[in-house]
N, C-alpha and C. Protein backbone atom coordinates (compact mmCIF):
# COMPACT_ATOMS: atom_id res chain seq x y z
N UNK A 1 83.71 131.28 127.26
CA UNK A 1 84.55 130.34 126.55
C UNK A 1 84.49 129.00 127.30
N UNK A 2 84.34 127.87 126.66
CA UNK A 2 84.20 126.94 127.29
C UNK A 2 85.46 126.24 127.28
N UNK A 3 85.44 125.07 128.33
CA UNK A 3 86.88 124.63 128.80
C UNK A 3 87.33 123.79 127.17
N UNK A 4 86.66 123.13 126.63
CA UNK A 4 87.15 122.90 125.15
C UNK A 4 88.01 123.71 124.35
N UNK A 5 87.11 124.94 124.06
CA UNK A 5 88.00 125.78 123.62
C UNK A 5 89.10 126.39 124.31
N UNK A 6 89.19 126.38 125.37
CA UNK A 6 89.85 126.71 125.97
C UNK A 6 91.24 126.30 125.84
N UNK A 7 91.38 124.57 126.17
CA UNK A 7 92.25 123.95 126.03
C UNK A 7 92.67 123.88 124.41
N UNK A 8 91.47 123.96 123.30
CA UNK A 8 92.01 123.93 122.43
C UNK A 8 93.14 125.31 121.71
N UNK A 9 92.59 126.77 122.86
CA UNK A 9 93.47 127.48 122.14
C UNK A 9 94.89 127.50 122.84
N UNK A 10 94.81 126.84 124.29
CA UNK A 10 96.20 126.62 124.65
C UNK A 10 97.10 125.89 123.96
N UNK A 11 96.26 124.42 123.66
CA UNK A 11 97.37 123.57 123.00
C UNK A 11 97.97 124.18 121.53
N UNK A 12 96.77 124.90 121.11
CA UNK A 12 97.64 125.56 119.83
C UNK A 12 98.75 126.87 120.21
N UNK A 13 98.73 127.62 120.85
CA UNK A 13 99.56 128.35 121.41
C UNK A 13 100.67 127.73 121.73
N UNK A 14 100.80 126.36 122.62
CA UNK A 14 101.95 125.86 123.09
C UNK A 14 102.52 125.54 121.49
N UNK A 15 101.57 124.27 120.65
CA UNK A 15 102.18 124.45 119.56
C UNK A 15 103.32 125.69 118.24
N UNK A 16 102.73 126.46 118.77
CA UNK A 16 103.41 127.84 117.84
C UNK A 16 104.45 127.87 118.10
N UNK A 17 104.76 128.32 120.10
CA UNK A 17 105.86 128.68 120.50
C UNK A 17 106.86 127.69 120.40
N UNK A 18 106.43 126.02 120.69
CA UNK A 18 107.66 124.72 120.32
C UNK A 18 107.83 125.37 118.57
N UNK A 19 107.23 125.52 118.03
CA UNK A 19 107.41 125.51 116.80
C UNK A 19 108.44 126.29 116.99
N UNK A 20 108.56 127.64 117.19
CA UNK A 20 109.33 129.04 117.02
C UNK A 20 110.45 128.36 117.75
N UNK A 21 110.66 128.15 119.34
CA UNK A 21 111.19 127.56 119.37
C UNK A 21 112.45 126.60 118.62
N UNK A 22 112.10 125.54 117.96
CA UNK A 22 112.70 124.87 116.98
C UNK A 22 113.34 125.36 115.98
N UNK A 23 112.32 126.15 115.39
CA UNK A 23 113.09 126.98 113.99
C UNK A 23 114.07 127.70 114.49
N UNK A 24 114.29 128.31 115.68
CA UNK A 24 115.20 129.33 116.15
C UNK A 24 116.49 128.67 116.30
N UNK A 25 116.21 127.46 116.65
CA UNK A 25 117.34 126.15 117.18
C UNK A 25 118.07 126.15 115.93
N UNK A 26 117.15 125.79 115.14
CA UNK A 26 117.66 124.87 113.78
C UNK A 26 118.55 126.38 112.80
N UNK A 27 117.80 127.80 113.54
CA UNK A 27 118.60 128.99 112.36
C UNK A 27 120.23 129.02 113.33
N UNK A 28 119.97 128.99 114.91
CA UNK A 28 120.97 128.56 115.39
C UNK A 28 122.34 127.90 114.74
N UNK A 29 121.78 126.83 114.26
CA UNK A 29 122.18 125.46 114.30
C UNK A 29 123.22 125.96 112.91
N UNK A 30 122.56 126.68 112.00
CA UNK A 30 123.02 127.04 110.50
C UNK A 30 124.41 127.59 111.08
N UNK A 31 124.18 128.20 111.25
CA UNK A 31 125.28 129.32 111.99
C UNK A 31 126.30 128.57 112.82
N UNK A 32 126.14 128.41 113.76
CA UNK A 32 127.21 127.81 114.76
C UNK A 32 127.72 126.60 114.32
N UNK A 33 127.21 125.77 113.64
CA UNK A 33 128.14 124.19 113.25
C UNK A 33 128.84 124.55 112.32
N UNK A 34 130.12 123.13 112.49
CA UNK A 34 130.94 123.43 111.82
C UNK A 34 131.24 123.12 110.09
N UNK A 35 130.17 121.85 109.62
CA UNK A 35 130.39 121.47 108.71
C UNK A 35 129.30 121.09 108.18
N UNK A 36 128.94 120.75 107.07
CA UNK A 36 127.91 120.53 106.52
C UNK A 36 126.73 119.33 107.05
N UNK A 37 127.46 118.20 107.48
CA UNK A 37 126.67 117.11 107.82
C UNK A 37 125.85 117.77 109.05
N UNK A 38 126.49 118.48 110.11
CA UNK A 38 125.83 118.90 111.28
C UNK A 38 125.28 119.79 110.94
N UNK A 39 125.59 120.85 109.58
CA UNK A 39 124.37 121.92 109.78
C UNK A 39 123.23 121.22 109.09
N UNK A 40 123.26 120.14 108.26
CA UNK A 40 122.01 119.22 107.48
C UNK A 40 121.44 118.93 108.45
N UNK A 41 121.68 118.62 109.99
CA UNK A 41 121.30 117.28 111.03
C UNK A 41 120.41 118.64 111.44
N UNK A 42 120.82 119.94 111.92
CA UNK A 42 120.25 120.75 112.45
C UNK A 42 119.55 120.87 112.03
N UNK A 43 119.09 121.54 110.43
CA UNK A 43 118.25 121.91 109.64
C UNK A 43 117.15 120.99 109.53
N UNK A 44 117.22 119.81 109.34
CA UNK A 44 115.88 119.14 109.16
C UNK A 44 115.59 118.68 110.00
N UNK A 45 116.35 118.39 111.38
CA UNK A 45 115.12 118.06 112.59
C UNK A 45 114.67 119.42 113.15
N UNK A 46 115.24 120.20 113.32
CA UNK A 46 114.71 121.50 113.90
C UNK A 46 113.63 121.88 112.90
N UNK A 47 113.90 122.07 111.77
CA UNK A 47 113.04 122.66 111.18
C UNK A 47 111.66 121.63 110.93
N UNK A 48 111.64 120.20 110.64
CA UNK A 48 110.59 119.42 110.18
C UNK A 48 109.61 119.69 111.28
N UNK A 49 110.38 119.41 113.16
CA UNK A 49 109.71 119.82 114.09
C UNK A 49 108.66 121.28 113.93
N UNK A 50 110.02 122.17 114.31
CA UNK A 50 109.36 123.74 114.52
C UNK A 50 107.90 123.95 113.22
N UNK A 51 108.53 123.18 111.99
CA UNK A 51 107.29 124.14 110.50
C UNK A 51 106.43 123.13 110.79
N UNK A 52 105.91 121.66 111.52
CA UNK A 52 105.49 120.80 111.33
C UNK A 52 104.70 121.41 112.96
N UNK A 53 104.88 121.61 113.55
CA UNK A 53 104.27 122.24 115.13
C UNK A 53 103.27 123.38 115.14
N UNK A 54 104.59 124.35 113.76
CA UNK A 54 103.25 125.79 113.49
C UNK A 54 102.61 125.18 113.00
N UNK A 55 102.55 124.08 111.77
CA UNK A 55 101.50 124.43 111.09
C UNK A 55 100.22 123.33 111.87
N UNK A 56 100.35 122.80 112.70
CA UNK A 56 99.75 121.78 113.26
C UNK A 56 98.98 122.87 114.82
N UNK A 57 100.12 123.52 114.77
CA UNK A 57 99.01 124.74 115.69
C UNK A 57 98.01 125.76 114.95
N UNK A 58 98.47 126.23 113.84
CA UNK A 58 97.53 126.68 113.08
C UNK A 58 96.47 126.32 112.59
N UNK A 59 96.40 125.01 112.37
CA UNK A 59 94.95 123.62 112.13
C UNK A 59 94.21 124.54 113.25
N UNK A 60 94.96 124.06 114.78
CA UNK A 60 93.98 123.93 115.89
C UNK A 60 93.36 125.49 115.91
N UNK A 61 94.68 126.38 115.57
CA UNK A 61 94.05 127.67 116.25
C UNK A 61 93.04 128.30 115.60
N UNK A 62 92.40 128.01 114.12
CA UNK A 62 91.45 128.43 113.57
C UNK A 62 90.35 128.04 113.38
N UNK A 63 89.93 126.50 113.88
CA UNK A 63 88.70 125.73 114.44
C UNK A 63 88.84 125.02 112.79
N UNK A 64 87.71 124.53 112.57
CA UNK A 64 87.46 124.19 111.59
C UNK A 64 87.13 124.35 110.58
N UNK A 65 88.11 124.49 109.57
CA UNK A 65 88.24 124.80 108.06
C UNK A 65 88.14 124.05 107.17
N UNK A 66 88.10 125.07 105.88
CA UNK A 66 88.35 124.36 104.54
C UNK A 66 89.82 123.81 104.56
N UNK A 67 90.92 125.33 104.76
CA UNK A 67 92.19 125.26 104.82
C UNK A 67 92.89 124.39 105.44
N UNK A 68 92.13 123.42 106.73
CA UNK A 68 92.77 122.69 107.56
C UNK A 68 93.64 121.59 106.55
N UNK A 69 92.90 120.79 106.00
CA UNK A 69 93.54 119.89 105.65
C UNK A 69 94.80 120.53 104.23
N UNK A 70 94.82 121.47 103.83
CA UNK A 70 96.21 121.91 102.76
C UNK A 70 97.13 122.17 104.45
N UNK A 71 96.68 122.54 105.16
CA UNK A 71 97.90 123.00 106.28
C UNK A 71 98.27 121.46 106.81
N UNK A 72 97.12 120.30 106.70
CA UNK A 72 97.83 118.93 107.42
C UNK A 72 98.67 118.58 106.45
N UNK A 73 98.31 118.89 104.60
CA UNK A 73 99.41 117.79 103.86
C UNK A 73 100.04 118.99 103.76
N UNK A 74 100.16 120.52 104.03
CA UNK A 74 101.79 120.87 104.07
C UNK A 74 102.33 120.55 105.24
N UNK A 75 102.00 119.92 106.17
CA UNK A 75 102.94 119.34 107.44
C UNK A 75 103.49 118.30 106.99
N UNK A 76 102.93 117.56 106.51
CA UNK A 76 103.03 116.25 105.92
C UNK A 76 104.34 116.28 105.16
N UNK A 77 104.04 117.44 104.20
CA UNK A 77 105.14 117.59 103.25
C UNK A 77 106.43 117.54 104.21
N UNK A 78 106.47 118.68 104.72
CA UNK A 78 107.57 119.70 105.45
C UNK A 78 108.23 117.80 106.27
N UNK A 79 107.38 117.54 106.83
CA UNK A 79 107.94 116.02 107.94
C UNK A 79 108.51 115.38 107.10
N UNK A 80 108.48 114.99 105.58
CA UNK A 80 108.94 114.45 104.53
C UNK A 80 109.90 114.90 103.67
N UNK A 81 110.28 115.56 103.42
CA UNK A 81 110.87 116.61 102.45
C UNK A 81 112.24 117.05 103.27
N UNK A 82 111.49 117.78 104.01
CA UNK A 82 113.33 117.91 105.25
C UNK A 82 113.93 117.24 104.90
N UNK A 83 114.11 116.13 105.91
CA UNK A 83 115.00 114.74 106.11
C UNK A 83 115.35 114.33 104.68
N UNK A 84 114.59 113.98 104.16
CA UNK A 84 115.21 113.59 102.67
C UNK A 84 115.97 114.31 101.94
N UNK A 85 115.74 115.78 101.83
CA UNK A 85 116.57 117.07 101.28
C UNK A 85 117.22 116.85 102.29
N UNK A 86 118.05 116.55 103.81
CA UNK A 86 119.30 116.79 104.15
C UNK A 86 120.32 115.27 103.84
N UNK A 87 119.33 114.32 103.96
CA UNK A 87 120.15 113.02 103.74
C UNK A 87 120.66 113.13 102.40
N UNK A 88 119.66 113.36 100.82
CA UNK A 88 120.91 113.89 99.85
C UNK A 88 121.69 114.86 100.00
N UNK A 89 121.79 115.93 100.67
CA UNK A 89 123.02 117.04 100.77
C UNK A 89 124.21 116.36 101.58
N UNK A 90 123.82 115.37 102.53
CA UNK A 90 124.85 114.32 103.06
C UNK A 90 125.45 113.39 102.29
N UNK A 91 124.66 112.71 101.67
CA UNK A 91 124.73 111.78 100.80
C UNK A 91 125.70 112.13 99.60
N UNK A 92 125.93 113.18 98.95
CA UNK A 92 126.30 114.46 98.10
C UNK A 92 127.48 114.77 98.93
N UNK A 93 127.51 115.06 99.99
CA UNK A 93 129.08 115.30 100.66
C UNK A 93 130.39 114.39 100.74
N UNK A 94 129.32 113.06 100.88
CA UNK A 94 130.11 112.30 101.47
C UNK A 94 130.62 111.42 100.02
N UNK A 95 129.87 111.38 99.12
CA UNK A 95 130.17 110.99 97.47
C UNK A 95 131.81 111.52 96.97
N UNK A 96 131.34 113.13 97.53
CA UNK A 96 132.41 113.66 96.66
C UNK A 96 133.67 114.32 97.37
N UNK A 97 133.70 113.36 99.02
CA UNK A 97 134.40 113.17 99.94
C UNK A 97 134.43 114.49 100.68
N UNK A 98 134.19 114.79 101.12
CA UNK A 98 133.96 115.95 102.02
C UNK A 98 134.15 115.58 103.29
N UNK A 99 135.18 115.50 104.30
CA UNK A 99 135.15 115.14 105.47
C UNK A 99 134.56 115.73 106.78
N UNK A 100 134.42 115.27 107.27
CA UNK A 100 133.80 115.61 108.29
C UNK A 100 134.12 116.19 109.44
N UNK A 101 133.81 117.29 109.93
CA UNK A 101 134.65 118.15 111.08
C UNK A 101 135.27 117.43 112.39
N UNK A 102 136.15 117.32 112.83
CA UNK A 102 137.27 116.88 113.98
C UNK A 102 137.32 117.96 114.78
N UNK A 103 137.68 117.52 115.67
CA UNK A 103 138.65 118.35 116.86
C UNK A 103 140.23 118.94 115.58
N UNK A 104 140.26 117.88 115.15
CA UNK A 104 142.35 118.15 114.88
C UNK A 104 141.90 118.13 113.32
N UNK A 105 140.89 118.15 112.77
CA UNK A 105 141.09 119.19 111.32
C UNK A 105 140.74 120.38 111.90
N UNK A 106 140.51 121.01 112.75
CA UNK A 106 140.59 122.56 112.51
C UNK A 106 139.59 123.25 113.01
N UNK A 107 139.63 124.55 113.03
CA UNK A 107 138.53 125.44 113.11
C UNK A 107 137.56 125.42 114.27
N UNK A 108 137.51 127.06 114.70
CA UNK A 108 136.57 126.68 115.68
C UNK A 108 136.97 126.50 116.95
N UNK A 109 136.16 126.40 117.90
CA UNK A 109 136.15 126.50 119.45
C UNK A 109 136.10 124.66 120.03
């Protein structure tokens, strides 16, 4: 194996695990926050990261494909799509007044 490949199957490996990583954060994130705006904030940076890392390790880890480039514009997507799907679910909260979690509204640790 030459040091090319070499490095190329590390960096995709490191890629996977930030990925897993992230997504784990962001299923975290669902769960433990308290209100909608923070579980939106969780969800699309954790996740745009983590699905945007696999699939950007998956490019590397299979050399060169046909498939490469549907896996770059579904990264593409996923980096795009997140954020925008959580800013309207925010956007949508805050319309139809939904406040936002406090210390002294309630709930929680």
């Amino acid at each position: 194996m030459s040091v090319l490949a070499f490095a190329t199957q590390a960096l995709s490996v490191a890629l996977l695990l930030v990925g897993a990583v992230f997504l784990l954060g962001g299923t975290i994130g669902l769960v433990r926050l308290p209100d909608l705006y923070s579980r939106a904030h969780a969800a699309s940076k954790c996740d745009s990261v983590g699905a945007g890392s696999i699939l950007v390790g998956l490019v590397l880890h299979g050399g060169v494909a046909v498939g490469d480039l549907k896996l770059l514009l579904l990264a593409l997507l996923v980096l795009v799509s997140g954020p925008t799907t959580a800013h309207a679910l925010a956007r949508a909260g805050h319309r139809t007044g939904l406040a936002a979690w406090t210390k002294r509204s309630g709930g929680g640790t």
